[in-house]
C-alpha atoms as a PDB file:
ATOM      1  CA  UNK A   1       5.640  -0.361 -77.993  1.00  0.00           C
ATOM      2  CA  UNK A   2       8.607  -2.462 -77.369  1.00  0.00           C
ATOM      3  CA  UNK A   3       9.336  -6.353 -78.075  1.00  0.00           C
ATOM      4  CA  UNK A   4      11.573  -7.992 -75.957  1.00  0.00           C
ATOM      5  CA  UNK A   5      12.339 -11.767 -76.241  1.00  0.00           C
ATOM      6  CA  UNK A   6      12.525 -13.189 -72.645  1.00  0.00           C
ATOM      7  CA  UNK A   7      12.483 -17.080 -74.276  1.00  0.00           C
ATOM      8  CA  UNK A   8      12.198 -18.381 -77.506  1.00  0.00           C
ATOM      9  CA  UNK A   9       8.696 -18.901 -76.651  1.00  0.00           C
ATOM     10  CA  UNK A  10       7.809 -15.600 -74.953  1.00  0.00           C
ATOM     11  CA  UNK A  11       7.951 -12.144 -75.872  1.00  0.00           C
ATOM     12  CA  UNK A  12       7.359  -9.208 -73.873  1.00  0.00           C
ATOM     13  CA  UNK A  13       5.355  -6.587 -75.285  1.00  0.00           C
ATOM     14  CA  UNK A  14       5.673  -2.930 -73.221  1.00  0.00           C
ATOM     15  CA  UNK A  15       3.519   0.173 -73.529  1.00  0.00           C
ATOM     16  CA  UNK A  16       4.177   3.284 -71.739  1.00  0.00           C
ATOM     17  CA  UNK A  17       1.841   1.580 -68.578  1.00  0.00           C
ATOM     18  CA  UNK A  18       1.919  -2.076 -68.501  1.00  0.00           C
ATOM     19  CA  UNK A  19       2.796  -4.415 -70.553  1.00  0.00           C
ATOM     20  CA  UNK A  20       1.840  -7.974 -72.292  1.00  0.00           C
ATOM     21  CA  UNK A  21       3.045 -11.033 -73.389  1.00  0.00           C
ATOM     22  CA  UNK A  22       3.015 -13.881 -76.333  1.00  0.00           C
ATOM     23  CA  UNK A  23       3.493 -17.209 -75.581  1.00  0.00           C
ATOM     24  CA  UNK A  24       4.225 -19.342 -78.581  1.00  0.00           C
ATOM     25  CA  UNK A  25       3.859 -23.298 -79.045  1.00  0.00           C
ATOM     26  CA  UNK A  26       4.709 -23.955 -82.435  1.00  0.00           C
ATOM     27  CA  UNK A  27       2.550 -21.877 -85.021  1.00  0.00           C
ATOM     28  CA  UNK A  28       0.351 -21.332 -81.560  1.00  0.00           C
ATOM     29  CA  UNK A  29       0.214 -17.870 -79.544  1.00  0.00           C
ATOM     30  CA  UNK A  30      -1.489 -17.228 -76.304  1.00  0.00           C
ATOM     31  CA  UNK A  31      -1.781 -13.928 -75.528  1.00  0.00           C
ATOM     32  CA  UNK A  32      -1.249 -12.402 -71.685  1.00  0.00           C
ATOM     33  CA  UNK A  33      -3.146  -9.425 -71.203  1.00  0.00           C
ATOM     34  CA  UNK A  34      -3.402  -6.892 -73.472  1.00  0.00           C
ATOM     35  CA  UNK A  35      -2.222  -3.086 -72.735  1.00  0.00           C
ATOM     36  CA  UNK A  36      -4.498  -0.135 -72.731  1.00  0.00           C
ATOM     37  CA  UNK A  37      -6.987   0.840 -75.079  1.00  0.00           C
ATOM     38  CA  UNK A  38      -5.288   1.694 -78.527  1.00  0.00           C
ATOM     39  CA  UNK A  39      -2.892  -1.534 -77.744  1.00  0.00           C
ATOM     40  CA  UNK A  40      -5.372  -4.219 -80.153  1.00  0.00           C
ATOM     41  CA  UNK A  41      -3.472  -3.256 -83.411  1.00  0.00           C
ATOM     42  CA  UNK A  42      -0.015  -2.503 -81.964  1.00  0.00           C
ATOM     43  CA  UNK A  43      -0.683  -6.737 -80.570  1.00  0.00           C
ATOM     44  CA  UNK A  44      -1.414  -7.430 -84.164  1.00  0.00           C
ATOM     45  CA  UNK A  45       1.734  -5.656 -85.656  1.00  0.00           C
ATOM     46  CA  UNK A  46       4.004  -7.743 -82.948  1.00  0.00           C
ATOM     47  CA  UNK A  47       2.717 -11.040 -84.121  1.00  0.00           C
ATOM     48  CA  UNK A  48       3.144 -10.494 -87.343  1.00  0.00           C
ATOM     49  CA  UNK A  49       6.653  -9.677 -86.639  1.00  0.00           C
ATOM     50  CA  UNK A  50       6.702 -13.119 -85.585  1.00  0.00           C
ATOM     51  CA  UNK A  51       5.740 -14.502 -88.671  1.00  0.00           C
ATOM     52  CA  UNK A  52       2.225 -15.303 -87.444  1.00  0.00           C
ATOM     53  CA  UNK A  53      -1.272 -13.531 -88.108  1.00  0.00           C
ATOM     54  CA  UNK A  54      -3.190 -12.609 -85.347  1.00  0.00           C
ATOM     55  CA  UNK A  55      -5.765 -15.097 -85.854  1.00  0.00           C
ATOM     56  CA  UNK A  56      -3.006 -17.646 -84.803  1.00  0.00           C
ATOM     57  CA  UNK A  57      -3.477 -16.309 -81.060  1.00  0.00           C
ATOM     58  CA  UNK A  58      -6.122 -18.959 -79.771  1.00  0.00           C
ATOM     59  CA  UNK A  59      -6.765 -16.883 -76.330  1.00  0.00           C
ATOM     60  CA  UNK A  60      -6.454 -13.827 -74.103  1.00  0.00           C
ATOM     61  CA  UNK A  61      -5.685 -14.263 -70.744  1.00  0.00           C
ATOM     62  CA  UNK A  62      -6.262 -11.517 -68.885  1.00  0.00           C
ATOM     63  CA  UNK A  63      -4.807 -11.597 -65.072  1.00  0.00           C
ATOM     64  CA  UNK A  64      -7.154  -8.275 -63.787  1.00  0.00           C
ATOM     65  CA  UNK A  65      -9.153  -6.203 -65.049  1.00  0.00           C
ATOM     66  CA  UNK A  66      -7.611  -2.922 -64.592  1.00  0.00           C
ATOM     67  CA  UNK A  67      -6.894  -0.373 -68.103  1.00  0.00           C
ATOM     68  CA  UNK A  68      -3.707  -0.949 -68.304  1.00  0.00           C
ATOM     69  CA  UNK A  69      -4.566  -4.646 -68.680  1.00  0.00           C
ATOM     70  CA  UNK A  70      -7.706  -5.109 -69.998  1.00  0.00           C
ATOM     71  CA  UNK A  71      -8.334  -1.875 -72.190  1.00  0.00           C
ATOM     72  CA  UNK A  72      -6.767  -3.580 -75.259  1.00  0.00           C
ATOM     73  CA  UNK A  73      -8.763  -6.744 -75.050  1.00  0.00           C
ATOM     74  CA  UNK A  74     -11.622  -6.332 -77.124  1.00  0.00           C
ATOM     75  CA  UNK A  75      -9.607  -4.873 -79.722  1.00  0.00           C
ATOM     76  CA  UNK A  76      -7.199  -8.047 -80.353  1.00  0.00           C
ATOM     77  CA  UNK A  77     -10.231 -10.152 -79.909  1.00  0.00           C
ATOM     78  CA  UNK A  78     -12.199  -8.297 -82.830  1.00  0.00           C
ATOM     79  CA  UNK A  79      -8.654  -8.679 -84.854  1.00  0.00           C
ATOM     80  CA  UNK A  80      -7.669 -12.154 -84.127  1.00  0.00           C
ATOM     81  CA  UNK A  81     -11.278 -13.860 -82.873  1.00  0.00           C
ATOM     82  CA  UNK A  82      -9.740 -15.185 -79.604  1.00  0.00           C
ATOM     83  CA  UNK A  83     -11.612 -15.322 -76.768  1.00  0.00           C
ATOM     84  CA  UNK A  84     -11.046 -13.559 -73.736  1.00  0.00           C
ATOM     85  CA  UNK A  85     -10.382 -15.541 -70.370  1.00  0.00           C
ATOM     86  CA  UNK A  86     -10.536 -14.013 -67.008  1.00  0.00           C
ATOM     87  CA  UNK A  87     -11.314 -15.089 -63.351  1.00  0.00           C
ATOM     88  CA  UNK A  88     -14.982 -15.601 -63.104  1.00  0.00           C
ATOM     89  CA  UNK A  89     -15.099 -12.542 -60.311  1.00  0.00           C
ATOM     90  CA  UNK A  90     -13.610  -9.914 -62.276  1.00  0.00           C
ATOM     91  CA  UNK A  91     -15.111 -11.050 -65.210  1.00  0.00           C
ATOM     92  CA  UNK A  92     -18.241  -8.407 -65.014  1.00  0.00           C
ATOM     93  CA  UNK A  93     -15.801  -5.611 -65.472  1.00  0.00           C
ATOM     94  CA  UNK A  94     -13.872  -6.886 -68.486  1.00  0.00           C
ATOM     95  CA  UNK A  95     -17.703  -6.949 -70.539  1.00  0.00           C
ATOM     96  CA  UNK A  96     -18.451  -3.855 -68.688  1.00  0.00           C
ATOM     97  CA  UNK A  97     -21.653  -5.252 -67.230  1.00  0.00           C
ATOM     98  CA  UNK A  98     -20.518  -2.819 -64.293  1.00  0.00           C
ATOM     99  CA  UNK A  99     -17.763  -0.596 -63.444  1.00  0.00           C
ATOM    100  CA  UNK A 100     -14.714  -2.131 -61.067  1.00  0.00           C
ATOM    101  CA  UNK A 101     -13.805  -1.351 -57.890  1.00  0.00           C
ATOM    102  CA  UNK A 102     -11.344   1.192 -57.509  1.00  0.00           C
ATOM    103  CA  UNK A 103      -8.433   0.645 -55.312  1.00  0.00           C
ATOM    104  CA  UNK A 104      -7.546   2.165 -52.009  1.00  0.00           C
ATOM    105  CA  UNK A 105      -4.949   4.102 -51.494  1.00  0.00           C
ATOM    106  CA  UNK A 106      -2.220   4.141 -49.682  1.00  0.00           C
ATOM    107  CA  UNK A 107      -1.342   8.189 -49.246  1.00  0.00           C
ATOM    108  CA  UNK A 108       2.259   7.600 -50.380  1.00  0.00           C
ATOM    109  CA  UNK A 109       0.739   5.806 -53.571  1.00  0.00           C
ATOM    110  CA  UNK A 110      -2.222   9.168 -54.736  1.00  0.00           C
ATOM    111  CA  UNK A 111       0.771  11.427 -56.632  1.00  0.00           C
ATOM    112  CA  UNK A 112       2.539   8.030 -57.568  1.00  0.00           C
ATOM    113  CA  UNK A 113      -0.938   6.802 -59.474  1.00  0.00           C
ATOM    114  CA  UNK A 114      -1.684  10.381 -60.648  1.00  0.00           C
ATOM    115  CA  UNK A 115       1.827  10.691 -62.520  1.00  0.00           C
ATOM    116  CA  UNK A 116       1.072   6.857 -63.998  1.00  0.00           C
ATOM    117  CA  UNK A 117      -2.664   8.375 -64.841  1.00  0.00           C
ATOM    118  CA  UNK A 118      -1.275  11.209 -67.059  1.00  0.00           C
ATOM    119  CA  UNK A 119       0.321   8.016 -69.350  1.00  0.00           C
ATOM    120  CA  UNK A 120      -3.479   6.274 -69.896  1.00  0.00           C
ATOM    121  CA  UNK A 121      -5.679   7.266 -72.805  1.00  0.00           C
ATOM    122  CA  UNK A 122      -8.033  10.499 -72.041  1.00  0.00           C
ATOM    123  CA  UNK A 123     -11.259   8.923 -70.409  1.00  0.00           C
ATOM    124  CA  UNK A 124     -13.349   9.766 -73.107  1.00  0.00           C
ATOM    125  CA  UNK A 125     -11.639   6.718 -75.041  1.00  0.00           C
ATOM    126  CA  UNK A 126     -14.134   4.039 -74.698  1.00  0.00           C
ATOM    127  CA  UNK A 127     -12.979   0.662 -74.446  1.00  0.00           C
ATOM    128  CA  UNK A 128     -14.040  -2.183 -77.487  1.00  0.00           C
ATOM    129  CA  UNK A 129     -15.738  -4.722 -75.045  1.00  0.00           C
ATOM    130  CA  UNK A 130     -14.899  -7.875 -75.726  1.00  0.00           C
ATOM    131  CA  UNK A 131     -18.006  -9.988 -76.846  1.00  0.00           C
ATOM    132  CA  UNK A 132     -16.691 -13.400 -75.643  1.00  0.00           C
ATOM    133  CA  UNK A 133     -14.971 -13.659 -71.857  1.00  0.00           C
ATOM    134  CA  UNK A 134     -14.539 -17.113 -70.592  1.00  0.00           C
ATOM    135  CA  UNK A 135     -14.482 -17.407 -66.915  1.00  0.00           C
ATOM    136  CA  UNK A 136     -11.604 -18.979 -64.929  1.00  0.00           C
ATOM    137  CA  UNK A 137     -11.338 -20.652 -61.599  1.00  0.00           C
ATOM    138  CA  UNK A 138      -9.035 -21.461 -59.520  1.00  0.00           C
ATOM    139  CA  UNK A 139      -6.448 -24.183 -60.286  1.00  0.00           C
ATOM    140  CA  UNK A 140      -7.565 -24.794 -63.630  1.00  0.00           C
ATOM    141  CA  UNK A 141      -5.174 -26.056 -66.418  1.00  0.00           C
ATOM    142  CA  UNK A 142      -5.071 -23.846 -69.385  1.00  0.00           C
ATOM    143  CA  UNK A 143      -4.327 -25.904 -72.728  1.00  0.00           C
ATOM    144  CA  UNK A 144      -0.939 -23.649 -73.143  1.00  0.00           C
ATOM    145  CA  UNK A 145       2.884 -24.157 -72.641  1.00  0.00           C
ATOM    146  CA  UNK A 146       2.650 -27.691 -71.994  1.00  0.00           C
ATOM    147  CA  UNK A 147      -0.685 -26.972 -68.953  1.00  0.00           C
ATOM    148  CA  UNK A 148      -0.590 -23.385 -67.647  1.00  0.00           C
ATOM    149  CA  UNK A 149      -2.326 -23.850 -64.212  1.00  0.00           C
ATOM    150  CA  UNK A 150      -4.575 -20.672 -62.810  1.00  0.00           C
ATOM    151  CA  UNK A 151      -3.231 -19.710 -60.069  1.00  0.00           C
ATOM    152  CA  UNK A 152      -5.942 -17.344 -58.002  1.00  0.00           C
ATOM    153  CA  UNK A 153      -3.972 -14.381 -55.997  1.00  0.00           C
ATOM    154  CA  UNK A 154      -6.695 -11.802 -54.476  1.00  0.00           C
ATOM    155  CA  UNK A 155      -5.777  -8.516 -53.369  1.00  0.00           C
ATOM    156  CA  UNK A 156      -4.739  -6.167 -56.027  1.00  0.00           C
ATOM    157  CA  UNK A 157      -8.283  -7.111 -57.418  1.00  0.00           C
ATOM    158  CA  UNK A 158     -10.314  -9.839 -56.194  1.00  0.00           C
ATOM    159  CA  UNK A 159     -10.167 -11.857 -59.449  1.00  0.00           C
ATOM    160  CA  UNK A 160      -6.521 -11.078 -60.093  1.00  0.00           C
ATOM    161  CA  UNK A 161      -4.848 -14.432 -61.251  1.00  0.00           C
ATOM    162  CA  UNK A 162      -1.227 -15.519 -61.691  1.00  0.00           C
ATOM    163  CA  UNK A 163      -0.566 -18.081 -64.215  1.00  0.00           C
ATOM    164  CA  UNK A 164       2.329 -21.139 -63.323  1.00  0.00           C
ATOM    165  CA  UNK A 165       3.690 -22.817 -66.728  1.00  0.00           C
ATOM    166  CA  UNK A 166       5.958 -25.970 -64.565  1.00  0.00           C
ATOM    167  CA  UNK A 167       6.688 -27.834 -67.790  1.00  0.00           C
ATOM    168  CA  UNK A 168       8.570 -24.525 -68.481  1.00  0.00           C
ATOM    169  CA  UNK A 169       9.571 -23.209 -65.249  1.00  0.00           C
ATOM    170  CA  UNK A 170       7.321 -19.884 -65.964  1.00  0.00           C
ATOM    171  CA  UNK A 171       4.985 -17.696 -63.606  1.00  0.00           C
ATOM    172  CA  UNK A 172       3.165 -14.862 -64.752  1.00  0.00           C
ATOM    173  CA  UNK A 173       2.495 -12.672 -61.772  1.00  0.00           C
ATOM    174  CA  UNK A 174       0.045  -9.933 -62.733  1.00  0.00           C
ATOM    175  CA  UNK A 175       0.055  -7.058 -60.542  1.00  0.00           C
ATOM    176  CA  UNK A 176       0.531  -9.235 -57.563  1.00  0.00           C
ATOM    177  CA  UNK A 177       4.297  -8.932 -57.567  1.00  0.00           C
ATOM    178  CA  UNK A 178       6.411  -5.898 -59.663  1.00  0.00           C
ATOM    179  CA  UNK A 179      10.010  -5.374 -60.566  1.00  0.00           C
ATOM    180  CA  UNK A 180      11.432  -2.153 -59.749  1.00  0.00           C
ATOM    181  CA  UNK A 181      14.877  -1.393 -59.437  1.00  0.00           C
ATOM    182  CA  UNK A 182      14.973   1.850 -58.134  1.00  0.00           C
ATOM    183  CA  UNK A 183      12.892   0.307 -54.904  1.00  0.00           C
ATOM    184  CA  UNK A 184      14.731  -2.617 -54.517  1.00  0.00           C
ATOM    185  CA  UNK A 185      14.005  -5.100 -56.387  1.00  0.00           C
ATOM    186  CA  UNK A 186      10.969  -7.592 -56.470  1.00  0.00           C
ATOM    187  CA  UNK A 187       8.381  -6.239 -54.098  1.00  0.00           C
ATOM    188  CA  UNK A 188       4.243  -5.877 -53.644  1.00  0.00           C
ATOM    189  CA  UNK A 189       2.586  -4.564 -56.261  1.00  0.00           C
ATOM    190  CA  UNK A 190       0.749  -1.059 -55.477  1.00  0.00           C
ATOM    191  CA  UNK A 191      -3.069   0.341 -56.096  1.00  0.00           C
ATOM    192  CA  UNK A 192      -4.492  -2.811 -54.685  1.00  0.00           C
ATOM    193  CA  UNK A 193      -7.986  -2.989 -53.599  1.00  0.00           C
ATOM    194  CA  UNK A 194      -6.489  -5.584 -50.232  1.00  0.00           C
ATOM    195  CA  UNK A 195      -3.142  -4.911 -48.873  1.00  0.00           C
ATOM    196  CA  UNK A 196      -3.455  -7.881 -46.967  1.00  0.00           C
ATOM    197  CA  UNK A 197      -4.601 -10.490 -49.266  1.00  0.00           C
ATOM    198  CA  UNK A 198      -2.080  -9.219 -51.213  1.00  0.00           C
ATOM    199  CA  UNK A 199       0.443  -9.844 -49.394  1.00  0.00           C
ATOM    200  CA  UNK A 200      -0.659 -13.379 -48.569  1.00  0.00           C
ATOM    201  CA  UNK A 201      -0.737 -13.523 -52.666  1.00  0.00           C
ATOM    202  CA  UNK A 202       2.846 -12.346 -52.804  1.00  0.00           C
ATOM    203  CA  UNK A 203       3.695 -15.233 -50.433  1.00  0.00           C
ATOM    204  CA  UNK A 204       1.501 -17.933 -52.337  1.00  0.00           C
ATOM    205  CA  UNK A 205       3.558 -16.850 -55.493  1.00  0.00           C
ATOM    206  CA  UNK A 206       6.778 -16.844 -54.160  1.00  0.00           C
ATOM    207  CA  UNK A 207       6.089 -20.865 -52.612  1.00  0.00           C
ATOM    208  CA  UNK A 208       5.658 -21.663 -56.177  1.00  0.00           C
ATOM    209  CA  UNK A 209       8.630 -23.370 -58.153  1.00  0.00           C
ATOM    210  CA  UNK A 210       9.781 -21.043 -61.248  1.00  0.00           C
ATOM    211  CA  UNK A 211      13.206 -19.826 -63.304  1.00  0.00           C
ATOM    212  CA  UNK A 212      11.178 -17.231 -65.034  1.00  0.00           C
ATOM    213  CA  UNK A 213       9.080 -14.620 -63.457  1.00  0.00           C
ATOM    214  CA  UNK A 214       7.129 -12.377 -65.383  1.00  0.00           C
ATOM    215  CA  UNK A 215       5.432  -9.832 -64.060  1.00  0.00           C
ATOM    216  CA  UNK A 216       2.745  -6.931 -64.700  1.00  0.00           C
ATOM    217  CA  UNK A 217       5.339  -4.042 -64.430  1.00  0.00           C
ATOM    218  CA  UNK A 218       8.930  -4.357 -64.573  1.00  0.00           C
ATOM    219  CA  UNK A 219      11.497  -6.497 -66.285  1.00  0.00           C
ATOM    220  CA  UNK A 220      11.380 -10.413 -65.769  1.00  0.00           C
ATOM    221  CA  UNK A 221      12.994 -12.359 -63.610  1.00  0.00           C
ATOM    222  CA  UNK A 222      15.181 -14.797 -66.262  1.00  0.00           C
ATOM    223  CA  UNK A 223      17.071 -17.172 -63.987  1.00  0.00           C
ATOM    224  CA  UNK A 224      16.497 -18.153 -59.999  1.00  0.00           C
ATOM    225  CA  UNK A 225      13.396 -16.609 -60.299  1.00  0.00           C
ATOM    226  CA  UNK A 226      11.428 -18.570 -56.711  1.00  0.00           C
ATOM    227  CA  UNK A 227      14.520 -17.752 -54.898  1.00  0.00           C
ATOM    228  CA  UNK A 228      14.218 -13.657 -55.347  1.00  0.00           C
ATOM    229  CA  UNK A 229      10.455 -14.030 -54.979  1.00  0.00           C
ATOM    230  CA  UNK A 230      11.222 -15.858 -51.442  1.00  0.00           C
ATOM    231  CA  UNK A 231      13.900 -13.053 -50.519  1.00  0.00           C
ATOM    232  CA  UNK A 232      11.970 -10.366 -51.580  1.00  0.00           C
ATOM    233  CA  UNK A 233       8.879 -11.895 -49.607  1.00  0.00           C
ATOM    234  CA  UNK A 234      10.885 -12.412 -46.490  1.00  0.00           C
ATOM    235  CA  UNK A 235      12.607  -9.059 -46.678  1.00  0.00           C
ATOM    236  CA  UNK A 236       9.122  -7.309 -46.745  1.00  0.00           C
ATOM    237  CA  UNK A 237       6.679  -9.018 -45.234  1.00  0.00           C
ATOM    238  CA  UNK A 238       8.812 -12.062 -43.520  1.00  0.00           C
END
């Protein structure tokens, strides 16, 4: 796993698929989803290379429910006693109450997500389940980075969230929105369960006012961020 500082109050944490981040307020950390299963202690490792313990991370936001998100949840939580916060409908999967939805395919995306499979733990891993999951709604104010504000974008999964920080001029995307160079850019992000309402997502994002964009694959966006979410909507989908 790598650490990246994007801000001296975030830190990007990446894993093979996927990736996380730690938003600090003084000795205060609010982690951003949480990696794949086997990520819990490698979170724990990267705030203590912070100079915090993990118990200093009041919450886990997670912004879907997918593996590569999700699978690392109850293991932080079991380290650090934070409680788990996702939108209220994908909530069920993150306890595992039932499985999720997969998503539907595009054919160009199949050997795309198969090559990305081969990187996820074997399925025999079983997932910690997080005991406590807090359900979000949209528009709520999260008591992080001076009011993070929940920001509901359907599509990939219909309880995917994106998370606005306007005090700071920050938007986490999820898997709403990517960065990928070698396809341009900022576009869509893929394996979504709703082209369509993703795409209307994408465009909800990209009215929003941010510097930084952070996203669910792919480096940030550091500087100018709306502006290349408004090209990059209007050069797809405009």
């Amino acid at each position: 796993m790598d650490v990246i500082k994007v801000l001296p109050e975030l830190h990007l944490l990446r894993f093979p698929v996927g990736q996380a981040y730690l938003w600090r307020d003084g000795d205060e950390l609010t982690l951003i989803d949480a990696g794949t299963i086997g990520a819990g202690p490698l979170i724990a490792d990267a705030v203590r290379e912070l100079g915090l313990h993990p118990r200093d991370v009041r919450r886990i936001v997670l912004t879907h429910f997918h593996e590569d998100h999700a699978g690392g949840a109850g293991e932080f939580a079991a380290l650090s006693g934070a409680p788990v916060l996702a939108h209220r409908l994908d909530a069920p999967f993150v306890r595992g109450d039932e499985p999720g939805p997969p998503p539907l395919f595009e054919d160009w995306e199949r050997p795309v997500f198969a090559e990305v499979a081969k990187l996820l733990p074997p399925p025999s891993d079983e997932p910690v389940l997080p005991s406590d999951v807090r359900e979000l709604e949209d528009g709520e104010v999260l008591d992080f980075g001076g009011g993070a504000r929940v920001v509901s974008v359907p599509g990939h999964t219909e309880g995917s969230i994106g998370l606005h920080l306007p005090a700071h001029g920050v938007l986490f995307t999820g898997d709403a929105v990517a960065a990928a160079p070698e396809h341009g850019g900022i576009l869509m992000g893929v394996f979504n369960q709703d082209r369509t309402r993703t795409v209307e997502s994408f465009r909800k994002l990209a009215a929003l006012d941010a510097d930084v964009a952070c996203f669910g694959h792919g480096d940030p966006v550091a500087r100018d961020a709306s502006a290349g979410l408004r090209e990059a909507f209007q050069r797809d989908h405009g």
